[in-house]
PDB file of N, CA and C in Angstrom:
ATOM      1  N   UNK A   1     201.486 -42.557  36.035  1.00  0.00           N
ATOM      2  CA  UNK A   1     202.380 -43.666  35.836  1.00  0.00           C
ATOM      3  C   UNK A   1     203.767 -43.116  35.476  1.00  0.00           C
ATOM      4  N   UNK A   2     204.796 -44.106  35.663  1.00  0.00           N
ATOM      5  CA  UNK A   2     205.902 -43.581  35.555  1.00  0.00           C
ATOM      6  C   UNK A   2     207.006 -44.474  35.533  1.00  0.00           C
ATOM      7  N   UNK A   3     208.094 -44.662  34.994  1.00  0.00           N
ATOM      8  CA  UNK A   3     209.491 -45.383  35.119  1.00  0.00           C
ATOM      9  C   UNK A   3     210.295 -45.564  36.025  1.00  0.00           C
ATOM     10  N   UNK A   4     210.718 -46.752  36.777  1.00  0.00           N
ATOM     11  CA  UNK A   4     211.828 -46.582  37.823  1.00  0.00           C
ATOM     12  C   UNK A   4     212.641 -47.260  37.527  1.00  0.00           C
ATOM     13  N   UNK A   5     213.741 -46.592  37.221  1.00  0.00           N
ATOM     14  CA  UNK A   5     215.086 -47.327  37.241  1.00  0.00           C
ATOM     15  C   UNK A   5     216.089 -48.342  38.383  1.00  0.00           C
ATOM     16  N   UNK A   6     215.666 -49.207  38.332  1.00  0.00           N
ATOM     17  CA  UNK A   6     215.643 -50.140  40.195  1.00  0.00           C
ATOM     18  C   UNK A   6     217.026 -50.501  39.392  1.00  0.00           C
ATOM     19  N   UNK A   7     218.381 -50.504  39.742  1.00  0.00           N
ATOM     20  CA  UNK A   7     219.883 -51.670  39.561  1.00  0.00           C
ATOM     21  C   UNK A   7     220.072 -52.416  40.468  1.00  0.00           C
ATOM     22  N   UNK A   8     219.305 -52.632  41.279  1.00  0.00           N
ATOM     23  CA  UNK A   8     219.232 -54.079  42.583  1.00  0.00           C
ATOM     24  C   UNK A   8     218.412 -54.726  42.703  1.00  0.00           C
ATOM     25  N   UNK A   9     216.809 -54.039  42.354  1.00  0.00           N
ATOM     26  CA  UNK A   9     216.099 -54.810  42.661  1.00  0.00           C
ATOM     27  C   UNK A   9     215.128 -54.993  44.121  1.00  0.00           C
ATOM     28  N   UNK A  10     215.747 -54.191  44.829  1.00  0.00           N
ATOM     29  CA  UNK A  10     215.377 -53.616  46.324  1.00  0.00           C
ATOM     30  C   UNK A  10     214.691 -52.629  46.498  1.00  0.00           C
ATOM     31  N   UNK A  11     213.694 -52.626  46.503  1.00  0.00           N
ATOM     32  CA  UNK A  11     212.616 -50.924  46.324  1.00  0.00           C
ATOM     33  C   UNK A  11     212.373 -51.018  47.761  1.00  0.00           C
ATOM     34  N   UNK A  12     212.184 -50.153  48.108  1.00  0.00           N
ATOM     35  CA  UNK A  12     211.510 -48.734  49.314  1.00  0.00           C
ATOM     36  C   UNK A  12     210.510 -47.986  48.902  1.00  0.00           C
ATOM     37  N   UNK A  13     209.689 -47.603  50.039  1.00  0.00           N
ATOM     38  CA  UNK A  13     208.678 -46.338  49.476  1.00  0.00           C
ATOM     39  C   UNK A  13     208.847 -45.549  51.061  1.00  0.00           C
ATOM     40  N   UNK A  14     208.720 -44.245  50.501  1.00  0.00           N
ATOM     41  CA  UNK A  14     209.269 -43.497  51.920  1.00  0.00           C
ATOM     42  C   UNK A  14     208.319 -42.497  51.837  1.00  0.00           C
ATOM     43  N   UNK A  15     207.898 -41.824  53.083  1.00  0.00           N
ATOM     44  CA  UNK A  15     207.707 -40.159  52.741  1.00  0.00           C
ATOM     45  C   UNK A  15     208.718 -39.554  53.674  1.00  0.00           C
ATOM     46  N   UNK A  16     208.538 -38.057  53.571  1.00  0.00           N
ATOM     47  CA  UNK A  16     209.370 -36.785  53.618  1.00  0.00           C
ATOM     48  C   UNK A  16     209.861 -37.128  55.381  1.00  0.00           C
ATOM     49  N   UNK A  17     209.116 -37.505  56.070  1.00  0.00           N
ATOM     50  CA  UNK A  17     209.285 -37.849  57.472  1.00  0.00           C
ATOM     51  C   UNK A  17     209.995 -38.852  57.875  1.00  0.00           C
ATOM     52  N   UNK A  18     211.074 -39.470  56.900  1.00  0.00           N
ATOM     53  CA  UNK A  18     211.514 -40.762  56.685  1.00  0.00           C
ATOM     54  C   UNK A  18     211.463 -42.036  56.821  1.00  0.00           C
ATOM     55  N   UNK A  19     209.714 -42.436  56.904  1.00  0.00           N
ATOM     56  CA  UNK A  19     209.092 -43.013  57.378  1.00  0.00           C
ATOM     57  C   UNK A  19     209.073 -43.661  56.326  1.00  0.00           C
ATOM     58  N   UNK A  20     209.587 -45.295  56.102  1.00  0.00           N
ATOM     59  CA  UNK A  20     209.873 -46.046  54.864  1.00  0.00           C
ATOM     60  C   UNK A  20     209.113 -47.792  55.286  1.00  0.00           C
ATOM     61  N   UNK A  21     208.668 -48.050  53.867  1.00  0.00           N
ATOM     62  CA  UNK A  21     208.329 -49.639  53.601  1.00  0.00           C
ATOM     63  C   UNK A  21     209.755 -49.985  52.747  1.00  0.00           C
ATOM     64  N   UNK A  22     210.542 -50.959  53.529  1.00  0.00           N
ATOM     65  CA  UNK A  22     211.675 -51.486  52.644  1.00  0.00           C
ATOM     66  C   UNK A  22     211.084 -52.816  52.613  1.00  0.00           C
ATOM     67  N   UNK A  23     212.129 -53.336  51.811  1.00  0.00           N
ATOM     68  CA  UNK A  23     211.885 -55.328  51.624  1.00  0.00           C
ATOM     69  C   UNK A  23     210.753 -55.636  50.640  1.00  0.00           C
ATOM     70  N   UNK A  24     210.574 -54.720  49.338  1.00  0.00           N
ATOM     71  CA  UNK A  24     209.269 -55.197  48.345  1.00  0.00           C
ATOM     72  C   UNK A  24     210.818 -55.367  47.744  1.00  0.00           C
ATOM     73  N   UNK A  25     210.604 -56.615  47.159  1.00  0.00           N
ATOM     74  CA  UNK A  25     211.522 -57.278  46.212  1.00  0.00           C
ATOM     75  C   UNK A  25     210.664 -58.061  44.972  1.00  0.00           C
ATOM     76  N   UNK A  26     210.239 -56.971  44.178  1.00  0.00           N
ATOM     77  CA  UNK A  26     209.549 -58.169  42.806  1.00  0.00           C
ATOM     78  C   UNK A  26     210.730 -58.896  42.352  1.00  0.00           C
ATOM     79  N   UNK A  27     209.919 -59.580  41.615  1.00  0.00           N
ATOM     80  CA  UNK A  27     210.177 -61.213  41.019  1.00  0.00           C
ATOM     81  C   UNK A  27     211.110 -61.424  40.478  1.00  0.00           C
ATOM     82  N   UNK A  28     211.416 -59.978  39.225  1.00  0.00           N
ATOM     83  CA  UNK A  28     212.188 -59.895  38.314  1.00  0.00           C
ATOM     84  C   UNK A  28     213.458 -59.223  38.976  1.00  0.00           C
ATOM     85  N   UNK A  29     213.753 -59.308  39.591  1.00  0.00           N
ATOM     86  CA  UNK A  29     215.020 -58.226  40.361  1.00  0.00           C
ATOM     87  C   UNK A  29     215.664 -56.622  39.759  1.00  0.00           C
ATOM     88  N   UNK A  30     216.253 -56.458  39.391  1.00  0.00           N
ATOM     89  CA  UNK A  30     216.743 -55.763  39.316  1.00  0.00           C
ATOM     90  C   UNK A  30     216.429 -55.034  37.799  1.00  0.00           C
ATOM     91  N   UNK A  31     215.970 -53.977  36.986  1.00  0.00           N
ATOM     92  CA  UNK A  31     215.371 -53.603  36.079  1.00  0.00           C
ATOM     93  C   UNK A  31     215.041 -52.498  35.730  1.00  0.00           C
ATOM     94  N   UNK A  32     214.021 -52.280  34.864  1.00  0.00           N
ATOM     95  CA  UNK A  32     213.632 -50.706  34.342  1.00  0.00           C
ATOM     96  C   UNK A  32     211.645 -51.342  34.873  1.00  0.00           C
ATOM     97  N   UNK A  33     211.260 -50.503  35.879  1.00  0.00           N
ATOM     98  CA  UNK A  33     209.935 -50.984  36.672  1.00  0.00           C
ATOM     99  C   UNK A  33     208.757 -49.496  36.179  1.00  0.00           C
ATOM    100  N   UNK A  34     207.732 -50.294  35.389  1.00  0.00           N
ATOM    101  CA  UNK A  34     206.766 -49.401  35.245  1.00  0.00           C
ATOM    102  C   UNK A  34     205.773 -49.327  36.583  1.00  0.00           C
ATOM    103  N   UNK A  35     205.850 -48.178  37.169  1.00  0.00           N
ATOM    104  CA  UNK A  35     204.589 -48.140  38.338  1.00  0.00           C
ATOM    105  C   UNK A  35     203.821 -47.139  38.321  1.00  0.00           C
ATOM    106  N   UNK A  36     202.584 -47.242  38.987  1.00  0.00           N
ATOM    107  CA  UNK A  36     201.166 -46.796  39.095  1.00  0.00           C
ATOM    108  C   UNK A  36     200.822 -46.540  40.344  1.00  0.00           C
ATOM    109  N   UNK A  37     200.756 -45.612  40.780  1.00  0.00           N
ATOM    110  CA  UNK A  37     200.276 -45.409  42.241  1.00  0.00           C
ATOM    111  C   UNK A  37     198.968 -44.678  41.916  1.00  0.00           C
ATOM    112  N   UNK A  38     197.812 -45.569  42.896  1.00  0.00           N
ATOM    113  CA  UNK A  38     196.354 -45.479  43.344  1.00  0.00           C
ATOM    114  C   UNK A  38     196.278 -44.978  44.695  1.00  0.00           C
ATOM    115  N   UNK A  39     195.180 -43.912  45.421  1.00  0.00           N
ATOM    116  CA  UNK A  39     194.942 -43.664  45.970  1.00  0.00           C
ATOM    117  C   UNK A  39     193.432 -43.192  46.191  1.00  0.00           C
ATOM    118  N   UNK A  40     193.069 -43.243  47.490  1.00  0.00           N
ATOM    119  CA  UNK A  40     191.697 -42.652  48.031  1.00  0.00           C
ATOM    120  C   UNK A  40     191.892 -42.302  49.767  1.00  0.00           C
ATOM    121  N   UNK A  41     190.690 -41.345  49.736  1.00  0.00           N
ATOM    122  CA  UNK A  41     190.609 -40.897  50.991  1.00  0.00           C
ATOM    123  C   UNK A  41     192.022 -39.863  51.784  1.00  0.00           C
ATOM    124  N   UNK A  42     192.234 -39.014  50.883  1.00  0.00           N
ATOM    125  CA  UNK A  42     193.558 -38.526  51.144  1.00  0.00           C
ATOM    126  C   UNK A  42     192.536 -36.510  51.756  1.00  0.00           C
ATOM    127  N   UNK A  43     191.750 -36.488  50.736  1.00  0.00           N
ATOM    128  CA  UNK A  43     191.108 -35.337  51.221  1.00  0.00           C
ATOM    129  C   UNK A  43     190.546 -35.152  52.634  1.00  0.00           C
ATOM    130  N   UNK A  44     189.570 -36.135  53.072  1.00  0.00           N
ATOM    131  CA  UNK A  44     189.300 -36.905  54.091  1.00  0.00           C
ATOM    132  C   UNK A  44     190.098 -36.988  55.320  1.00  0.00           C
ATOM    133  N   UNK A  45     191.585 -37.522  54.715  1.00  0.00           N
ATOM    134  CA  UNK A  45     192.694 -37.903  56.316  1.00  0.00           C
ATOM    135  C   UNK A  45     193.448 -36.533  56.144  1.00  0.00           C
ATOM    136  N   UNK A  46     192.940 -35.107  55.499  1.00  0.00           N
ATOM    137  CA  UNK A  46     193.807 -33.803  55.564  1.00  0.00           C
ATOM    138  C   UNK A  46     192.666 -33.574  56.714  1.00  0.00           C
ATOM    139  N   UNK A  47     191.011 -33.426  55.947  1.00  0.00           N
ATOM    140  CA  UNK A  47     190.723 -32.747  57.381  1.00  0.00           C
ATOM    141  C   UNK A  47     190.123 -33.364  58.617  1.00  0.00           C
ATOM    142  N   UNK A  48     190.631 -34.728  58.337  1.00  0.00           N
ATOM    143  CA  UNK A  48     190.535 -35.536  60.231  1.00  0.00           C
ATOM    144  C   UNK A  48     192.176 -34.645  60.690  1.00  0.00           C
ATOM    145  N   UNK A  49     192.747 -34.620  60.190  1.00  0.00           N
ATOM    146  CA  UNK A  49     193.909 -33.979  60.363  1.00  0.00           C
ATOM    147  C   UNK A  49     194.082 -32.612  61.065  1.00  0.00           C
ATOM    148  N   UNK A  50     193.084 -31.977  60.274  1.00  0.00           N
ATOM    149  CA  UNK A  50     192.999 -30.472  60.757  1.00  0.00           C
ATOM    150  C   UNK A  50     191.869 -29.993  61.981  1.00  0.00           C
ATOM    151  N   UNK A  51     190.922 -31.647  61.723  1.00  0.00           N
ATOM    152  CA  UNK A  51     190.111 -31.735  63.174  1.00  0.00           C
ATOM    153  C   UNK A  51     190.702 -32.093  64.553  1.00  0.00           C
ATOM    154  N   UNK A  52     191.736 -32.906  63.994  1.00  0.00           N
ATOM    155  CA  UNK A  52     192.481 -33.249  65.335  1.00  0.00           C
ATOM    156  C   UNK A  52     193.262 -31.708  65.721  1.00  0.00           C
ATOM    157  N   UNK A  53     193.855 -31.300  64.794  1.00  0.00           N
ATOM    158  CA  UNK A  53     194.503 -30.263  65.761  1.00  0.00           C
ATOM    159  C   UNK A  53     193.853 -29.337  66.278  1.00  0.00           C
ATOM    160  N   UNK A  54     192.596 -28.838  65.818  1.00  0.00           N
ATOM    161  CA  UNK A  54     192.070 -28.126  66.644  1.00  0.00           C
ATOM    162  C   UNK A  54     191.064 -28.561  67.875  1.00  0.00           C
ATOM    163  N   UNK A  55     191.314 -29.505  67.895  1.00  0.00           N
ATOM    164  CA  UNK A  55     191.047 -30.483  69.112  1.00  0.00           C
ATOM    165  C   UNK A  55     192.045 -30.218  70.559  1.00  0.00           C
ATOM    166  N   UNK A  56     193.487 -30.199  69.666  1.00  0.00           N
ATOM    167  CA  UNK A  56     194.519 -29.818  70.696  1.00  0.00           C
ATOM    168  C   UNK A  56     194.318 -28.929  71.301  1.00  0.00           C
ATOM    169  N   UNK A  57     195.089 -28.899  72.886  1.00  0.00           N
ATOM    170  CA  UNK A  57     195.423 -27.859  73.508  1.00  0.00           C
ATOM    171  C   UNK A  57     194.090 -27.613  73.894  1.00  0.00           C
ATOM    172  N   UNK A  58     192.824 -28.494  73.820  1.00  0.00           N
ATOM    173  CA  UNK A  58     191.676 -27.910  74.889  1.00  0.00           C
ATOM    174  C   UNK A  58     191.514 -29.118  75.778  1.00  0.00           C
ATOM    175  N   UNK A  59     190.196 -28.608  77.030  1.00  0.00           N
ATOM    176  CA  UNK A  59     189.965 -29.475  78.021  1.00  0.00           C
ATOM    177  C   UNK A  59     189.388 -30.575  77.500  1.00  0.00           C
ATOM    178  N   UNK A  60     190.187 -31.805  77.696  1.00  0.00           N
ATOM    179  CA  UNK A  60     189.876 -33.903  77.608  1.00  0.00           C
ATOM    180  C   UNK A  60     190.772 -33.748  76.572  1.00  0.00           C
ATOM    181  N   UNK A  61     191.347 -32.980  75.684  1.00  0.00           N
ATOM    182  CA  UNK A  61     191.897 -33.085  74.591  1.00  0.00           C
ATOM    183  C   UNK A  61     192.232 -34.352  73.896  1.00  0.00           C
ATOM    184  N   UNK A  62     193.298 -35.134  75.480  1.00  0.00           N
ATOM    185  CA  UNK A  62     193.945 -36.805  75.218  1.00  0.00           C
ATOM    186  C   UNK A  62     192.629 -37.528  74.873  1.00  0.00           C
ATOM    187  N   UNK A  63     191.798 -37.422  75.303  1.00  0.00           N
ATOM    188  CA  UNK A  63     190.262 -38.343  74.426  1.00  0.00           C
ATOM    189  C   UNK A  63     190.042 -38.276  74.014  1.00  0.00           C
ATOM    190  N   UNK A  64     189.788 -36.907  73.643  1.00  0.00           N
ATOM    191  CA  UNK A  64     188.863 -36.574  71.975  1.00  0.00           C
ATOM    192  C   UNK A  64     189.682 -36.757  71.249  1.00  0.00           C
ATOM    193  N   UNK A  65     191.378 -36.527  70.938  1.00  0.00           N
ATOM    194  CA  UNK A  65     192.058 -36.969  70.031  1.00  0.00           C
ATOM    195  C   UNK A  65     192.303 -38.401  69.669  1.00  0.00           C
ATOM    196  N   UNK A  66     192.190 -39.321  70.625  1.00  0.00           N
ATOM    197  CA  UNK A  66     191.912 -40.684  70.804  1.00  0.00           C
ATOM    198  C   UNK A  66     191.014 -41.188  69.877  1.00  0.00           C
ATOM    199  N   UNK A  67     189.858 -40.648  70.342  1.00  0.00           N
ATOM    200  CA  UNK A  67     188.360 -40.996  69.686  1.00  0.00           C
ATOM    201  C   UNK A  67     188.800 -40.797  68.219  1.00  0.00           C
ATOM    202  N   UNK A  68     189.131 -39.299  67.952  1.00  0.00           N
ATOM    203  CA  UNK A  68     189.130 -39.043  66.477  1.00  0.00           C
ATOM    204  C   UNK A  68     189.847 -39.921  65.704  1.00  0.00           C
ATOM    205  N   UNK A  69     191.744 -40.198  66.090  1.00  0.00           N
ATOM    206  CA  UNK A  69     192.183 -40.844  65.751  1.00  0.00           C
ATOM    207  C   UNK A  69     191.269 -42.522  65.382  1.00  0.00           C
ATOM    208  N   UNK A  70     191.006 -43.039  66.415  1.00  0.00           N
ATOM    209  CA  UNK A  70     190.252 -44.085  65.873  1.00  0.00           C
ATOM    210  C   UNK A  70     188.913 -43.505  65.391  1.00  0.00           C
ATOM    211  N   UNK A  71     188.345 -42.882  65.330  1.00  0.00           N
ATOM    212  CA  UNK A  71     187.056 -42.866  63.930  1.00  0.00           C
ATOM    213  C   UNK A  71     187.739 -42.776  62.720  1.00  0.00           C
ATOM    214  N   UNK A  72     188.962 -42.099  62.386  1.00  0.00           N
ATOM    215  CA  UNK A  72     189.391 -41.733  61.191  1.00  0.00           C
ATOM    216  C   UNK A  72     190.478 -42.978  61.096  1.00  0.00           C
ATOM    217  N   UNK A  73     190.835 -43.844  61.768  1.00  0.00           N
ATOM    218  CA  UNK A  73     191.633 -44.487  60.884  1.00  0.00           C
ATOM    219  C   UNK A  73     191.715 -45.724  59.665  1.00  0.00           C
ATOM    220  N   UNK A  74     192.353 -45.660  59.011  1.00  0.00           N
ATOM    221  CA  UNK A  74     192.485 -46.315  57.671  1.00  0.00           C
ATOM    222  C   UNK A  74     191.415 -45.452  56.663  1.00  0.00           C
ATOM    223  N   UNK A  75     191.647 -44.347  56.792  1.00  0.00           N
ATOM    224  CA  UNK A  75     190.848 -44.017  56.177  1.00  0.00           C
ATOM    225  C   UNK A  75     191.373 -43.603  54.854  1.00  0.00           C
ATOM    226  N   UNK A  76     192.689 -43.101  55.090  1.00  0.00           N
ATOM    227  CA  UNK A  76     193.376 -42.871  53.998  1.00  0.00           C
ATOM    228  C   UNK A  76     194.262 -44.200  53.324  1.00  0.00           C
ATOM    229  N   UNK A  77     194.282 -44.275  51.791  1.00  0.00           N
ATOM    230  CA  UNK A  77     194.133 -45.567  51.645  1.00  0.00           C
ATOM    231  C   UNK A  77     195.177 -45.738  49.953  1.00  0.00           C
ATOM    232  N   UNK A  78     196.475 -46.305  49.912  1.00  0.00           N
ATOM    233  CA  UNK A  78     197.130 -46.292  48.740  1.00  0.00           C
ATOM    234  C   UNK A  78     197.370 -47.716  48.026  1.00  0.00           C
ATOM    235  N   UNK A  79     197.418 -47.658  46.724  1.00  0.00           N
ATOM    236  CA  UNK A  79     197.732 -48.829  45.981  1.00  0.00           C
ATOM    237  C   UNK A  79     198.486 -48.616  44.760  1.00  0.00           C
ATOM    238  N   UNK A  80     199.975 -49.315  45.227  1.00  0.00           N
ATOM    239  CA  UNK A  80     201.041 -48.827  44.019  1.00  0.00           C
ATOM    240  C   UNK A  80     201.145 -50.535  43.298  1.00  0.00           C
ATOM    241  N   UNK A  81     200.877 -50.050  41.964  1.00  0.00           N
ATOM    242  CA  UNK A  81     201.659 -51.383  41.161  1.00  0.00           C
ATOM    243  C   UNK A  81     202.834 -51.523  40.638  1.00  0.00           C
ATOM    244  N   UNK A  82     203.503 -52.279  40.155  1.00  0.00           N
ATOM    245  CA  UNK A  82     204.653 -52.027  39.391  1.00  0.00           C
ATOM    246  C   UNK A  82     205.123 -53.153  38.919  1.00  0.00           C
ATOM    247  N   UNK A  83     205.690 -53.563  37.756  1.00  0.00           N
ATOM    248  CA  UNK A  83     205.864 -54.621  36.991  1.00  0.00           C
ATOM    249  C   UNK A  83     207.155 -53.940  36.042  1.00  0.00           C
ATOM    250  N   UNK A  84     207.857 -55.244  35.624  1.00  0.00           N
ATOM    251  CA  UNK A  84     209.332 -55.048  35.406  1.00  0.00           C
ATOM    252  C   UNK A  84     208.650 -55.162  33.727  1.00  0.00           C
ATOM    253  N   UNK A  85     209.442 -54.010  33.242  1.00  0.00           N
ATOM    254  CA  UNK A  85     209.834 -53.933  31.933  1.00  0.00           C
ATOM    255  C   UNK A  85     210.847 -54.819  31.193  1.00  0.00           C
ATOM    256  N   UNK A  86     212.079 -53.861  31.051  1.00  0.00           N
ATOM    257  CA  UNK A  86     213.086 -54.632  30.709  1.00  0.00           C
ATOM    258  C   UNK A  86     214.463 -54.509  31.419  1.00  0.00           C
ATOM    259  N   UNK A  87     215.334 -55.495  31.127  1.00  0.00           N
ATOM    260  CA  UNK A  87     216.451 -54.864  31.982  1.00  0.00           C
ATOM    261  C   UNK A  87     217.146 -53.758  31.520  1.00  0.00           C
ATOM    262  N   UNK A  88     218.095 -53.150  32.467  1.00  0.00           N
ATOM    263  CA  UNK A  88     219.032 -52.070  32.309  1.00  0.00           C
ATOM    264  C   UNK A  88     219.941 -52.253  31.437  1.00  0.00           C
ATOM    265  N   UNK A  89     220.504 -51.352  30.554  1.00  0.00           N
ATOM    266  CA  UNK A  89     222.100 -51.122  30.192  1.00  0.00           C
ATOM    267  C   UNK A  89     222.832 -51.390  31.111  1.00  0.00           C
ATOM    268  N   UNK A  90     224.347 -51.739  31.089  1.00  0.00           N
ATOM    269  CA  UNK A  90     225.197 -51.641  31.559  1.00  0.00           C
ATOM    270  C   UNK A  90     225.589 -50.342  32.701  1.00  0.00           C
ATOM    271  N   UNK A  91     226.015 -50.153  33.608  1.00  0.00           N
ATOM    272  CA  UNK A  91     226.624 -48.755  34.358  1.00  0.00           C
ATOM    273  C   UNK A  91     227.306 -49.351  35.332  1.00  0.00           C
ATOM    274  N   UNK A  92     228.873 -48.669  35.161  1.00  0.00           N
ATOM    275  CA  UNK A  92     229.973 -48.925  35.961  1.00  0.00           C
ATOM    276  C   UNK A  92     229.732 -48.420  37.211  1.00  0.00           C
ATOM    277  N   UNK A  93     228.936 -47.329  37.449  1.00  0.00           N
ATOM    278  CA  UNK A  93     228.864 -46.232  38.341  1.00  0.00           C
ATOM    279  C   UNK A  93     227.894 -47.062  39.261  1.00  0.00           C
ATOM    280  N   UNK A  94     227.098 -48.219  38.947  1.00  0.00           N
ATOM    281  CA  UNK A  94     225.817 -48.856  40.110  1.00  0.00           C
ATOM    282  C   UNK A  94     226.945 -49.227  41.561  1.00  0.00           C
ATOM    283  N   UNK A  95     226.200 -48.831  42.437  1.00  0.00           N
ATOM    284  CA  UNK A  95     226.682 -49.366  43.580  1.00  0.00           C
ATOM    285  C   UNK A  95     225.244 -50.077  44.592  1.00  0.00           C
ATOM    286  N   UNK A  96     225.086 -50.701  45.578  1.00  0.00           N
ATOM    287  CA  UNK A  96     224.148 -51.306  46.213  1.00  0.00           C
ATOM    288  C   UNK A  96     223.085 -50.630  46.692  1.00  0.00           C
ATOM    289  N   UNK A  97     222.940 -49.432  46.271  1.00  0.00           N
ATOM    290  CA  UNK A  97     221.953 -48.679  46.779  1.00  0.00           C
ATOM    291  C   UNK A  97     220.432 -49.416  46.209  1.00  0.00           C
ATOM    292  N   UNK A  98     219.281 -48.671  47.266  1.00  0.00           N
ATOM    293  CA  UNK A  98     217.877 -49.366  47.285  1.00  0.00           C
ATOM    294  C   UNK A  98     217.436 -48.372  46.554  1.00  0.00           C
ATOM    295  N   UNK A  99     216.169 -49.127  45.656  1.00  0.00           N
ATOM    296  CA  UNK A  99     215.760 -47.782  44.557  1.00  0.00           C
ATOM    297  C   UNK A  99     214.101 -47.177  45.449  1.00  0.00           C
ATOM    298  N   UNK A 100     214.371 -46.106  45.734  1.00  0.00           N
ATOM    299  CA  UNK A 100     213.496 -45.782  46.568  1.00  0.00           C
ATOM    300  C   UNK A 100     212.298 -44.528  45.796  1.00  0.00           C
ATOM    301  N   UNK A 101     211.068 -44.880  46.188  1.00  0.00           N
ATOM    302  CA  UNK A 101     210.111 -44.179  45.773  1.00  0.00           C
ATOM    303  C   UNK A 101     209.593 -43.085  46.155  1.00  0.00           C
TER     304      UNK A 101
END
C-alpha cells in the first residue's frame, strides 16, 4: 500500500511500454489517495510467456502461438483500490497534469 498525491483528480495506470488506462476519476477529485494493488497469476503469464517464445521461429509457429495465446489468456489478473484521504496543501507549482501510476 501506498500514498498518491493526485492535484486533479485524473489518474492513469501505465506500464513501461506506455500502454495506459486513463479516465478513472474517483468521486472525491482531486487529493492525497491511499492505494492497494492486488494481483494473481503473474508467475503463470511469465511462463506462458516464455512458452510462447520458444514456440517462435518453428514450423506452424502462427498456430501454436495462437492456441497458446488463447489457452493462457486472462490469466494474469490485477486489482488496484484506492480511496481519497484528505485533501492537499496548497502548491503554486500544480499545473494540469494526470497523476499517473
Amino acid at each position: 500500500m501506498f500514498d498518491l498525491d493526485c492535484p486533479t483528480g485524473d489518474l492513469q495506470v501505465g506500464d513501461i511500454f506506455g500502454t495506459a488506462i486513463t479516465g478513472i476519476g474517483p468521486s472525491k477529485g482531486p487529493g492525497r489517495y491511499a492505494v492497494a494493488l492486488f494481483h494473481r497469476g503473474r508467475e503463470q503469464a511469465d511462463g506462458a510467456y516464455y512458452g510462447i517464445l520458444k514456440v517462435m521461429g518453428t514450423d506452424g509457429a502462427d498456430e501454436r502461438v495462437a492456441d497458446l495465446q488463447r489457452q493462457h489468456s486472462g490469466i494474469e489478473q490485477y486489482l488496484m483500490r484506492i480511496w481519497w484521504q484528505t485533501d492537499l496543501p496548497p502548491d503554486e507549482d500544480d499545473d494540469d497534469r494526470h497523476c499517473a501510476l
